[in-house]
N, C-alpha and C. Protein backbone atom coordinates (compact mmCIF):
# COMPACT_ATOMS: atom_id res chain seq x y z
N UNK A 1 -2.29 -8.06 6.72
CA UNK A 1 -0.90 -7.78 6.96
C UNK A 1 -0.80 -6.44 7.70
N UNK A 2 -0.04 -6.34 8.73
CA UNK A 2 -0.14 -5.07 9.82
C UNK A 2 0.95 -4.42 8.46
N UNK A 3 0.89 -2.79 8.89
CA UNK A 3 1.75 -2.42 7.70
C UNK A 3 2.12 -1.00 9.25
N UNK A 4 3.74 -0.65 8.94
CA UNK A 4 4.25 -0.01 9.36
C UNK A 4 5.05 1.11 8.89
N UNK A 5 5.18 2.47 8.99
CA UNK A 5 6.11 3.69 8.20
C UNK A 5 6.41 4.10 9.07
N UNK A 6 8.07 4.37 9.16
CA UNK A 6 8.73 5.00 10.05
C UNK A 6 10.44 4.75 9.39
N UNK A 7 11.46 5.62 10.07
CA UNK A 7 12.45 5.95 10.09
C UNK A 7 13.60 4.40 9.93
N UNK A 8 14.82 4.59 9.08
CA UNK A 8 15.42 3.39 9.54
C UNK A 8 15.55 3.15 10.85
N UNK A 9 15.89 4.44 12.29
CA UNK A 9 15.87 4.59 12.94
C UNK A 9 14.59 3.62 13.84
N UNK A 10 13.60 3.86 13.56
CA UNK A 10 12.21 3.73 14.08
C UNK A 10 12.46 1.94 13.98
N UNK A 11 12.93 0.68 13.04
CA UNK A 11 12.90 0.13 13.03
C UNK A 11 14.29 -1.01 13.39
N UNK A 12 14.87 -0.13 14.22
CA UNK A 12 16.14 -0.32 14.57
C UNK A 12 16.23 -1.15 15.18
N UNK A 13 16.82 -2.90 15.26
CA UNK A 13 16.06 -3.55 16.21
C UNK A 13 14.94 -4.83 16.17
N UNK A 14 13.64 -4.54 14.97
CA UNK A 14 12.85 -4.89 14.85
C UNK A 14 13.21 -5.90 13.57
N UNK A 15 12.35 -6.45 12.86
CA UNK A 15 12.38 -7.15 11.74
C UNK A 15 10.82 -7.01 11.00
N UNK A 16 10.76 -7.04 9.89
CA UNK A 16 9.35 -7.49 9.26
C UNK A 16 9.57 -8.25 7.93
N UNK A 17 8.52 -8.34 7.49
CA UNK A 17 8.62 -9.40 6.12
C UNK A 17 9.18 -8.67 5.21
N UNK A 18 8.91 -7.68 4.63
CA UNK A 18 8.93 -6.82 3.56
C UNK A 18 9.79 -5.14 3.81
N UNK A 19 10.56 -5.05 3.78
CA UNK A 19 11.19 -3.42 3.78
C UNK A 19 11.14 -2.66 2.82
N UNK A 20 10.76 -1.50 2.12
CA UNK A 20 10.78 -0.80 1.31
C UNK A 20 11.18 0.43 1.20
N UNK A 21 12.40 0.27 1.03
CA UNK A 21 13.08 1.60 0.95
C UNK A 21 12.75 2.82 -0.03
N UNK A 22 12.42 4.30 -0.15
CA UNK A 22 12.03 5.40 -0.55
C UNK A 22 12.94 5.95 -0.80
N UNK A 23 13.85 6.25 -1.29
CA UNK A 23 15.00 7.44 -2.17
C UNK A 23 14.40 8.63 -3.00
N UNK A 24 13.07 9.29 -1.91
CA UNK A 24 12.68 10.49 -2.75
C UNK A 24 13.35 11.70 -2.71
N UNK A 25 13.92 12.29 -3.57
CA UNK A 25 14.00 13.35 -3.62
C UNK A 25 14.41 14.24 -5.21
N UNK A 26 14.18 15.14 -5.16
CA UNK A 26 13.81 16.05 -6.79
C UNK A 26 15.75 15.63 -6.95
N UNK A 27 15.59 16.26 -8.90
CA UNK A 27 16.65 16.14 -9.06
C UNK A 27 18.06 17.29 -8.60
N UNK A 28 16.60 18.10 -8.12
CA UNK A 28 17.85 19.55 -7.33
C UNK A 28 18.44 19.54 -6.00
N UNK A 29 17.94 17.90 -5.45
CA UNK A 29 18.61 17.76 -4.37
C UNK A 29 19.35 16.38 -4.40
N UNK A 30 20.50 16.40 -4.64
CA UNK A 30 21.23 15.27 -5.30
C UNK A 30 21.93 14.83 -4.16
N UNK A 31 22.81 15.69 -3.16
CA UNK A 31 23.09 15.46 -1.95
C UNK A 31 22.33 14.97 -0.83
N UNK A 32 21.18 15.33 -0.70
CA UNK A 32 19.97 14.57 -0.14
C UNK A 32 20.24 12.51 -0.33
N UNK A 33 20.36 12.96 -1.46
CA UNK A 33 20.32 11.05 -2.21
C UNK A 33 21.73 10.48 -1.57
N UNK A 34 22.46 10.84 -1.31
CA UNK A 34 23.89 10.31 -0.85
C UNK A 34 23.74 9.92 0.29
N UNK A 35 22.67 10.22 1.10
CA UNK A 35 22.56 9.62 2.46
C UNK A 35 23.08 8.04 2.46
N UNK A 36 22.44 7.09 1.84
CA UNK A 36 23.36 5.65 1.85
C UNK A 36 24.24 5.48 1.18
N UNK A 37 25.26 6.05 0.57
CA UNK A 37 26.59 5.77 0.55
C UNK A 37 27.13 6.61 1.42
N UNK A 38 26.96 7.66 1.92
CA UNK A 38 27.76 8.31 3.48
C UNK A 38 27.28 7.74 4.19
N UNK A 39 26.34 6.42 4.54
CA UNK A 39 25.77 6.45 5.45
C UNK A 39 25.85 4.54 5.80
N UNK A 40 26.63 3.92 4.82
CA UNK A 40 26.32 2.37 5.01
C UNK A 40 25.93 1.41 5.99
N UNK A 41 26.12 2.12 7.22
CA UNK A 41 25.62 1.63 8.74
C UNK A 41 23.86 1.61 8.32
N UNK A 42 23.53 2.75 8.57
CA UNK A 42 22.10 3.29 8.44
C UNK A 42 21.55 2.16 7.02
N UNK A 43 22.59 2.45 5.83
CA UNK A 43 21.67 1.31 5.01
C UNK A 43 21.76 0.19 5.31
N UNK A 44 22.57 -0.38 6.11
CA UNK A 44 22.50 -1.91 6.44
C UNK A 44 21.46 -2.30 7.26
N UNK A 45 21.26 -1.44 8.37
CA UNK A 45 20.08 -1.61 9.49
C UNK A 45 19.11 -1.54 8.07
N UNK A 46 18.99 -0.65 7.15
CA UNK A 46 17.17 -0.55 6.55
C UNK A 46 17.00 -1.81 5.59
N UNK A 47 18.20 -2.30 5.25
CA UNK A 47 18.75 -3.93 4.62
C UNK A 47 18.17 -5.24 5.24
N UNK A 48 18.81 -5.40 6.03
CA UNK A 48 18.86 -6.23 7.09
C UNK A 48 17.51 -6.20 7.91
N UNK A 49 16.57 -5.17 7.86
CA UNK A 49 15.35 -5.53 8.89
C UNK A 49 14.14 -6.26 8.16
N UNK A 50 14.36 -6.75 6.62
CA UNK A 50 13.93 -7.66 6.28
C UNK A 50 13.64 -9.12 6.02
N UNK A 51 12.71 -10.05 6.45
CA UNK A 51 12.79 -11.63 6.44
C UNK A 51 12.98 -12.03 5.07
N UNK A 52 11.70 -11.08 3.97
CA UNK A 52 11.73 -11.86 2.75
C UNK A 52 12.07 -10.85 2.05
N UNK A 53 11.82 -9.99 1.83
CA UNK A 53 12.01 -8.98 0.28
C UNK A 53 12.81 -7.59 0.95
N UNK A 54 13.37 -6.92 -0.39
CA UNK A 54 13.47 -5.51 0.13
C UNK A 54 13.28 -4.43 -1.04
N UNK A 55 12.51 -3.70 -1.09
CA UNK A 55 12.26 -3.18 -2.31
C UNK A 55 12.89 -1.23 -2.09
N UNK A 56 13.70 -0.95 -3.17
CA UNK A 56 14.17 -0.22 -3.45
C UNK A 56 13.39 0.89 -4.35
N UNK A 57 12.80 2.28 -4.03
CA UNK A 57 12.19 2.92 -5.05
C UNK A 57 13.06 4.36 -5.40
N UNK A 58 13.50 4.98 -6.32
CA UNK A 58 14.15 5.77 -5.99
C UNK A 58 14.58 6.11 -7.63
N UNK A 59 15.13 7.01 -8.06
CA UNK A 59 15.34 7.73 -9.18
C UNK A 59 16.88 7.17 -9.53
N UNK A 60 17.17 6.39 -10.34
CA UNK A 60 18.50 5.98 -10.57
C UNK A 60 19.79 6.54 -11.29
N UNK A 61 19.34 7.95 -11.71
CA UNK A 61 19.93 8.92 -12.32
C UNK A 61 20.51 9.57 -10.78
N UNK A 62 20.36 9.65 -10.14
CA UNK A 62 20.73 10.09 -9.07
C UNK A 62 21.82 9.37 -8.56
């Protein structure tokens, strides 16, 4: 399986099987994490560039 890391940006366009979205950041940067709800365009493209799965990793206290 070719495997790819890059920007929602970077895959703007493209499609693959699997997307896996990263929501890292400490709990002292909480505004950091708001990027996809200020941002629902940007999360739809990182949504949407998947065929089969999309996996979400990210701290849910946030």
């Amino acid at each position: 399986m070719k495997k790819s890391i890059g920007t929602v940006h970077t895959f703007h366009g493209k499609e693959t099987t699997i997307v896996i979205i990263y929501l890292g950041v400490g709990e002292d940067h909480e505004g950091a994490a708001n990027w996809a709800s200020n941002s629902p365009d940007i999360l739809n493209v990182a949504v949407t560039r998947a065929k089969n799965r999309v996996i979400i990793v990210g701290n849910k206290k946030l």
